[in-house]
PDB file of N, CA and C in Angstrom:
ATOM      1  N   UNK A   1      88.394 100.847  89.409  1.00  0.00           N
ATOM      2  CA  UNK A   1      89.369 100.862  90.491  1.00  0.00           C
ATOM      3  C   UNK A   1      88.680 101.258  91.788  1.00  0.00           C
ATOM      4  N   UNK A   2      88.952 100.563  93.193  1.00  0.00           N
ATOM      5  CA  UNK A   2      88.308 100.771  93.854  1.00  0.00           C
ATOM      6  C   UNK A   2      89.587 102.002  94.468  1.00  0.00           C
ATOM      7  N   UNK A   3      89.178 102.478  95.839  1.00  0.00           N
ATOM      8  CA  UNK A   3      89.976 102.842  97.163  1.00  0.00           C
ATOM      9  C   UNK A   3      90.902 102.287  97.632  1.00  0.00           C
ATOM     10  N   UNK A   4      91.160 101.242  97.746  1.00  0.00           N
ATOM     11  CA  UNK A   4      92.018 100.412  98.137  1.00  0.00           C
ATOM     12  C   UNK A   4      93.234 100.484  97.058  1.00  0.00           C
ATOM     13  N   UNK A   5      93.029 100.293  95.706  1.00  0.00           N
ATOM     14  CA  UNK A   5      94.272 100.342  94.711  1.00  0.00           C
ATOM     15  C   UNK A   5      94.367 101.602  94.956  1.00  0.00           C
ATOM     16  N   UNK A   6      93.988 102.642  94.327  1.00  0.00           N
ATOM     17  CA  UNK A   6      94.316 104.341  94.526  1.00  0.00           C
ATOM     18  C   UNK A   6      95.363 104.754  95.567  1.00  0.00           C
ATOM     19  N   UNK A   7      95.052 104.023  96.679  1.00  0.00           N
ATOM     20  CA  UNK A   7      95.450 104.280  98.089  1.00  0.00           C
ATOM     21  C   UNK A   7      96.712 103.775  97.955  1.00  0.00           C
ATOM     22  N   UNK A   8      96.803 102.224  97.866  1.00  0.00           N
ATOM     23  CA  UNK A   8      98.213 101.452  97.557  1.00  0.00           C
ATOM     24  C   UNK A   8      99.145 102.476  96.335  1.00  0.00           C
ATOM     25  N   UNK A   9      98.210 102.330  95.312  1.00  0.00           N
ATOM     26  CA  UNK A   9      99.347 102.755  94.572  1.00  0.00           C
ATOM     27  C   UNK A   9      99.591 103.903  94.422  1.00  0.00           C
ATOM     28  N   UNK A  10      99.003 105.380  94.951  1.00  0.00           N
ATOM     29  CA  UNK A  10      99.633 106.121  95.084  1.00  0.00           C
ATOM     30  C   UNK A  10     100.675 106.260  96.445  1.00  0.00           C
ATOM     31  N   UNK A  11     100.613 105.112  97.575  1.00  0.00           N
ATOM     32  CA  UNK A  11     101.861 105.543  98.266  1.00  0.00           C
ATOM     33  C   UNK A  11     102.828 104.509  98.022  1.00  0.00           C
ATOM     34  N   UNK A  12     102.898 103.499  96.765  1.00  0.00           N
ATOM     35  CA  UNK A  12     103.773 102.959  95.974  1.00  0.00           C
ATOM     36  C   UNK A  12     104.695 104.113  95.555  1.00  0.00           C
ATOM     37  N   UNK A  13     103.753 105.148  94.735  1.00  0.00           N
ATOM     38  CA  UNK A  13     104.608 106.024  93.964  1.00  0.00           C
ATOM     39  C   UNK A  13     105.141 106.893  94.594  1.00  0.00           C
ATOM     40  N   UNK A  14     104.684 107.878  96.078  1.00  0.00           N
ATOM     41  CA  UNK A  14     105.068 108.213  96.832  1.00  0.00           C
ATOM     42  C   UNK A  14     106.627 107.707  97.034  1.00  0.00           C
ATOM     43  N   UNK A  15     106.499 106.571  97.738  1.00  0.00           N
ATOM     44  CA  UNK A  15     107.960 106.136  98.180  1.00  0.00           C
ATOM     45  C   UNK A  15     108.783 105.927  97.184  1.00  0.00           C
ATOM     46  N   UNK A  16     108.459 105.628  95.999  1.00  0.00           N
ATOM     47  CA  UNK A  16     109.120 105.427  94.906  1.00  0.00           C
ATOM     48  C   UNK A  16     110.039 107.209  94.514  1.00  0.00           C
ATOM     49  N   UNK A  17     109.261 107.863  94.434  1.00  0.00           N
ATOM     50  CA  UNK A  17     109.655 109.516  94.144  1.00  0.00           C
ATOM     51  C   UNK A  17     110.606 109.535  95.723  1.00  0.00           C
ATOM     52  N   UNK A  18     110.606 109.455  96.963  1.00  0.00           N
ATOM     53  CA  UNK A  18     111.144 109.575  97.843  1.00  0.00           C
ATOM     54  C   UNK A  18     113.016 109.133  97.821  1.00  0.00           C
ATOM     55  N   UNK A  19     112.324 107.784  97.238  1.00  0.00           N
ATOM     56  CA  UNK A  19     113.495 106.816  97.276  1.00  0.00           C
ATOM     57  C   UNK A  19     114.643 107.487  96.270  1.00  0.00           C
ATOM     58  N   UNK A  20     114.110 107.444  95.177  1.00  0.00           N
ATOM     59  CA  UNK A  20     115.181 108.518  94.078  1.00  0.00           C
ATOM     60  C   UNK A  20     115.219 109.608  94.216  1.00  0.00           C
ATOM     61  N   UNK A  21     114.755 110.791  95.211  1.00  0.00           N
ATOM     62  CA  UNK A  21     115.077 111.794  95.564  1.00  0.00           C
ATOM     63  C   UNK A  21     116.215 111.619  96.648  1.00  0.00           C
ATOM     64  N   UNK A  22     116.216 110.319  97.569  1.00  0.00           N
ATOM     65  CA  UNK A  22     117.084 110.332  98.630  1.00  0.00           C
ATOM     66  C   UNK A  22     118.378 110.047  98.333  1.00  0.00           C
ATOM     67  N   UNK A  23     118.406 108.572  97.182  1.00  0.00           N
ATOM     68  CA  UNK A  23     119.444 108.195  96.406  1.00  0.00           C
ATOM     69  C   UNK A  23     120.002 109.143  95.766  1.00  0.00           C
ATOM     70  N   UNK A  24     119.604 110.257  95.560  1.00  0.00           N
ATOM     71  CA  UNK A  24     120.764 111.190  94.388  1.00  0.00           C
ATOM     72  C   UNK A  24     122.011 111.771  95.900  1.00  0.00           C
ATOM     73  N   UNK A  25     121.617 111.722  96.973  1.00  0.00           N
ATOM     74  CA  UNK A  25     122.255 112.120  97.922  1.00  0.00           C
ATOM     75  C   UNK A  25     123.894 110.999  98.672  1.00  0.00           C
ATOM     76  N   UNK A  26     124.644 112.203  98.351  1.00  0.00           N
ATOM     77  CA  UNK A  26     126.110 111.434  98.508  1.00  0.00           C
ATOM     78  C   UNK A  26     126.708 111.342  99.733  1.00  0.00           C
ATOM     79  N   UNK A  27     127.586 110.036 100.629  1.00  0.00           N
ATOM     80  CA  UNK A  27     128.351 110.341 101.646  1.00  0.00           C
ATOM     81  C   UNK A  27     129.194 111.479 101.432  1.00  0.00           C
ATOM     82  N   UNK A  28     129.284 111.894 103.243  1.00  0.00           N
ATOM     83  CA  UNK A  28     130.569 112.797 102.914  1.00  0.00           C
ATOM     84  C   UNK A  28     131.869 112.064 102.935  1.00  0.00           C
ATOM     85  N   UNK A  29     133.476 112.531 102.667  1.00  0.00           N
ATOM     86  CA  UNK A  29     134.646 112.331 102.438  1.00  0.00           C
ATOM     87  C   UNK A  29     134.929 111.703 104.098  1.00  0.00           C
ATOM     88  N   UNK A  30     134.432 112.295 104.855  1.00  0.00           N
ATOM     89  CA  UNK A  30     134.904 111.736 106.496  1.00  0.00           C
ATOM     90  C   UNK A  30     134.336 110.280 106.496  1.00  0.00           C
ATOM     91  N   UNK A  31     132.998 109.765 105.610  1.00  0.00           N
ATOM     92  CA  UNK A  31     132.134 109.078 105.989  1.00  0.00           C
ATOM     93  C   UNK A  31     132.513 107.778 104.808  1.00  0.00           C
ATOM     94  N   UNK A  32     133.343 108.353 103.494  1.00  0.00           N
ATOM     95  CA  UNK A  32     133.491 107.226 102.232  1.00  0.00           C
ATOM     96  C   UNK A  32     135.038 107.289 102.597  1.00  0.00           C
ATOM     97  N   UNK A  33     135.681 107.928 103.508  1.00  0.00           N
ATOM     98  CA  UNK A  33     137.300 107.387 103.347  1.00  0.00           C
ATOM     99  C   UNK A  33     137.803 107.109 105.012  1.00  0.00           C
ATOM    100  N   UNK A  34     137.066 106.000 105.227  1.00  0.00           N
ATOM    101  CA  UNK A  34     137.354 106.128 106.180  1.00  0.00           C
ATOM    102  C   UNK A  34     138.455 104.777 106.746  1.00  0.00           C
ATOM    103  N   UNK A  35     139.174 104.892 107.639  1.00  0.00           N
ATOM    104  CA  UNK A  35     140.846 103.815 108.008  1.00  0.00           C
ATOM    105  C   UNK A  35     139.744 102.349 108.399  1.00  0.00           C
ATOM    106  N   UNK A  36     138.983 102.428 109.278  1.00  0.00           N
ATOM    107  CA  UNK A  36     138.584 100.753 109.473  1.00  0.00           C
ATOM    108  C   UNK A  36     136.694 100.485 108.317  1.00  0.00           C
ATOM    109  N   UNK A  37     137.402 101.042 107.124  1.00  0.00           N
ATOM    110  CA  UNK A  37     136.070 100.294 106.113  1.00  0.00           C
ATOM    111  C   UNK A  37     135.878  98.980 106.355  1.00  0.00           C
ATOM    112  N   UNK A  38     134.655  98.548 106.015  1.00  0.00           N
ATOM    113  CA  UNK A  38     134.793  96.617 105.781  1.00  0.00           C
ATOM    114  C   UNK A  38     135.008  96.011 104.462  1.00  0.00           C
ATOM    115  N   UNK A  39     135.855  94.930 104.242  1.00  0.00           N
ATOM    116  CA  UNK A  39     136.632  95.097 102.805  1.00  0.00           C
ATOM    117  C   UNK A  39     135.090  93.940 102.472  1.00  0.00           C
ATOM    118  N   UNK A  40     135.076  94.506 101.183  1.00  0.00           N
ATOM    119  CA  UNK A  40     133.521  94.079 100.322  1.00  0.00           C
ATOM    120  C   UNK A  40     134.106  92.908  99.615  1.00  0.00           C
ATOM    121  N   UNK A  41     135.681  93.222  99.039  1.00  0.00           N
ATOM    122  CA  UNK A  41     136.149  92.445  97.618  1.00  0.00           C
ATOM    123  C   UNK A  41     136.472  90.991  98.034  1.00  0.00           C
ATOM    124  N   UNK A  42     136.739  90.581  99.104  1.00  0.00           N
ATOM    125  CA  UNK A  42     136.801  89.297  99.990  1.00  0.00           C
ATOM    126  C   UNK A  42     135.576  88.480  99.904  1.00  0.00           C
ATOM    127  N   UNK A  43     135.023  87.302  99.422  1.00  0.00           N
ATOM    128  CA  UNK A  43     134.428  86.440  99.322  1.00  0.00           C
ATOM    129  C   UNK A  43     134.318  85.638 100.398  1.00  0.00           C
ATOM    130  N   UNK A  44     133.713  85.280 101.203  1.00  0.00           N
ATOM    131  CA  UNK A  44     133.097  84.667 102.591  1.00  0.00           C
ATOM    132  C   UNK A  44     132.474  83.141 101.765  1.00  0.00           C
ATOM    133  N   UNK A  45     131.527  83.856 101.014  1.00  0.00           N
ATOM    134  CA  UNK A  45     130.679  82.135 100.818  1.00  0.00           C
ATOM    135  C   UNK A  45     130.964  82.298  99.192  1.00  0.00           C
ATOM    136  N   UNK A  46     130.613  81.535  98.818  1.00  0.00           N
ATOM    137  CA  UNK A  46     130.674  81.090  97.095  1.00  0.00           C
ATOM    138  C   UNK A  46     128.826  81.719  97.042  1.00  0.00           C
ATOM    139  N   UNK A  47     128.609  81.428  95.805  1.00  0.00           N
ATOM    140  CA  UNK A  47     126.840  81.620  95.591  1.00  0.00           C
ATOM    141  C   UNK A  47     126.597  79.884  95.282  1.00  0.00           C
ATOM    142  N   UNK A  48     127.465  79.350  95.242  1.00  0.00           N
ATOM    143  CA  UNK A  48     127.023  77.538  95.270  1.00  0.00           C
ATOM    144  C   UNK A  48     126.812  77.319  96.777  1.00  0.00           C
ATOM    145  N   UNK A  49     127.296  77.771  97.560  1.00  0.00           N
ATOM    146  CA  UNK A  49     127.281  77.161  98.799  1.00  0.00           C
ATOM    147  C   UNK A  49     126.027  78.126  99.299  1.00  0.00           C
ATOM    148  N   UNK A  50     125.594  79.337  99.023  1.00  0.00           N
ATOM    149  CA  UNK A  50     124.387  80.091  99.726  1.00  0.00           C
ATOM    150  C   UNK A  50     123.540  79.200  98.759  1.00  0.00           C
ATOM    151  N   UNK A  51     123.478  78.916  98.124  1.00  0.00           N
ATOM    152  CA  UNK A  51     122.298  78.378  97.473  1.00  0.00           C
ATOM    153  C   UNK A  51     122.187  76.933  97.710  1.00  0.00           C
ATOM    154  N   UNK A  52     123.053  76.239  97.845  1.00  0.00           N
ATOM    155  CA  UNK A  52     123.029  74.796  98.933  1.00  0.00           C
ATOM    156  C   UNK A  52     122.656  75.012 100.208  1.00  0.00           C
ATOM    157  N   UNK A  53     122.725  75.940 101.064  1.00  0.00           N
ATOM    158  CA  UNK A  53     122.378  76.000 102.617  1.00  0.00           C
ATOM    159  C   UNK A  53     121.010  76.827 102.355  1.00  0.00           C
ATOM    160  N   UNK A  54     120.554  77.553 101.491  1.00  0.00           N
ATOM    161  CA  UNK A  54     119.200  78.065 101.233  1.00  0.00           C
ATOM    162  C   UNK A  54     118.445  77.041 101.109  1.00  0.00           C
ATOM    163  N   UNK A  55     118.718  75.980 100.439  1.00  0.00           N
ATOM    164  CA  UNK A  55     117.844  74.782  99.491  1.00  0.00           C
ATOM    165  C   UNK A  55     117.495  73.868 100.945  1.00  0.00           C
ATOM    166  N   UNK A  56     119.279  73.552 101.932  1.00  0.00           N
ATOM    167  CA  UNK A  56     118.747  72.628 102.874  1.00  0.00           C
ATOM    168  C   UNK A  56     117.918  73.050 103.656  1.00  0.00           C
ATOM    169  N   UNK A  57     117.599  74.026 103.948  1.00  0.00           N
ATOM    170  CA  UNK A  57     116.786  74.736 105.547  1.00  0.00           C
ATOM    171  C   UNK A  57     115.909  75.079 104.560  1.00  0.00           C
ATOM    172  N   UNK A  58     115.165  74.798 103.284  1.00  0.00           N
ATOM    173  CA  UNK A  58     113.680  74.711 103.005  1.00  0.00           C
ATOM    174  C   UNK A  58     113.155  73.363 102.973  1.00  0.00           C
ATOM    175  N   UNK A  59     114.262  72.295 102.324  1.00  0.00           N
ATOM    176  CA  UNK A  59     113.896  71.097 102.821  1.00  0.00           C
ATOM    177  C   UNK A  59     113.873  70.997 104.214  1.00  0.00           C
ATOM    178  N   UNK A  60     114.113  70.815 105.002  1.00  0.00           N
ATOM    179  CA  UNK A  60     114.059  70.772 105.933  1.00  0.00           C
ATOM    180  C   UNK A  60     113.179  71.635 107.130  1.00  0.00           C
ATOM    181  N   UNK A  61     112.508  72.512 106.776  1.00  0.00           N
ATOM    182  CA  UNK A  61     111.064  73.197 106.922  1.00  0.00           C
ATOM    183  C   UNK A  61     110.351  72.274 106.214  1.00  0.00           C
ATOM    184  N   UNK A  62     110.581  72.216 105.084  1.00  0.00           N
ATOM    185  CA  UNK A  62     109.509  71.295 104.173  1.00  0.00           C
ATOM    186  C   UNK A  62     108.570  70.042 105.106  1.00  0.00           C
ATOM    187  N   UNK A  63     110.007  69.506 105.030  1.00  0.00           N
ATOM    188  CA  UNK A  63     109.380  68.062 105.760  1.00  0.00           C
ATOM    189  C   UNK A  63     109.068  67.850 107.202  1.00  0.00           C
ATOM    190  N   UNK A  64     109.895  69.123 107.951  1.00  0.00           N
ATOM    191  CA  UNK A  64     109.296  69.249 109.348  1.00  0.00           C
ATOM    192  C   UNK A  64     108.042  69.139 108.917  1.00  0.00           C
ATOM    193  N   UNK A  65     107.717  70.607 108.155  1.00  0.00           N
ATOM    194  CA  UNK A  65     105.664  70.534 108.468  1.00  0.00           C
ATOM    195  C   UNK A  65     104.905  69.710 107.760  1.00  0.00           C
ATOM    196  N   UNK A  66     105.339  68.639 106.259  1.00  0.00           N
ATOM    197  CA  UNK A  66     104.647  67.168 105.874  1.00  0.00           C
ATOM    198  C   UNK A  66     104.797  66.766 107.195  1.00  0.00           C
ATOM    199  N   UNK A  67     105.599  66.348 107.979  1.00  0.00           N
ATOM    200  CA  UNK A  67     105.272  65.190 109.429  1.00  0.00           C
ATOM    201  C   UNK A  67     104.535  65.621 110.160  1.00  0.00           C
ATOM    202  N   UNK A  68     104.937  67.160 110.758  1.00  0.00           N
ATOM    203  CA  UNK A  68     104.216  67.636 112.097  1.00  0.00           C
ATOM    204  C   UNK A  68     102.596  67.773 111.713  1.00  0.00           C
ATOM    205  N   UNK A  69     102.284  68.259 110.196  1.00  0.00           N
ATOM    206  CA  UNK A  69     100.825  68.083 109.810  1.00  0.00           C
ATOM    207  C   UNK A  69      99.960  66.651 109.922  1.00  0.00           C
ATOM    208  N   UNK A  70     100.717  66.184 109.154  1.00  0.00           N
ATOM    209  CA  UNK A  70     100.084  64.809 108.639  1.00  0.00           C
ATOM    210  C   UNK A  70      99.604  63.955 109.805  1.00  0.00           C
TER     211      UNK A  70
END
């Protein structure tokens, strides 16, 4: 193992220990009950339709850069 992994992966684990030390930490009651929440349970897009408009705008990168290269 050189310096470079050591380095990475101990501040992998770093943030990793950070992250689940921060997560055990709860809103307060002023902050989880609050009159203008944003309602989550309302559906906006389907996951067929994010994954149809994901697919077109890579085709469509795609073949921009086959033309603009070629």
């Amino acid at each position: 193992m050189d310096l470079n992994t050591i380095f990475f992966g101990g501040l992998a684990l770093l943030s990793f220990a950070v992250f689940f030390y921060l997560g055990k930490m709860k809103a307060s009651k002023s902050q989880t009950e609050r009159e203008d929440r944003i309602d989550w349970s309302g559906k906006k897009f389907s996951f067929r339709s994010c994954i149809t408009i994901a697919l077109a705008f890579f085709l469509i990168l795609y073949f921009l850069n086959f033309f603009i290269l070629s």
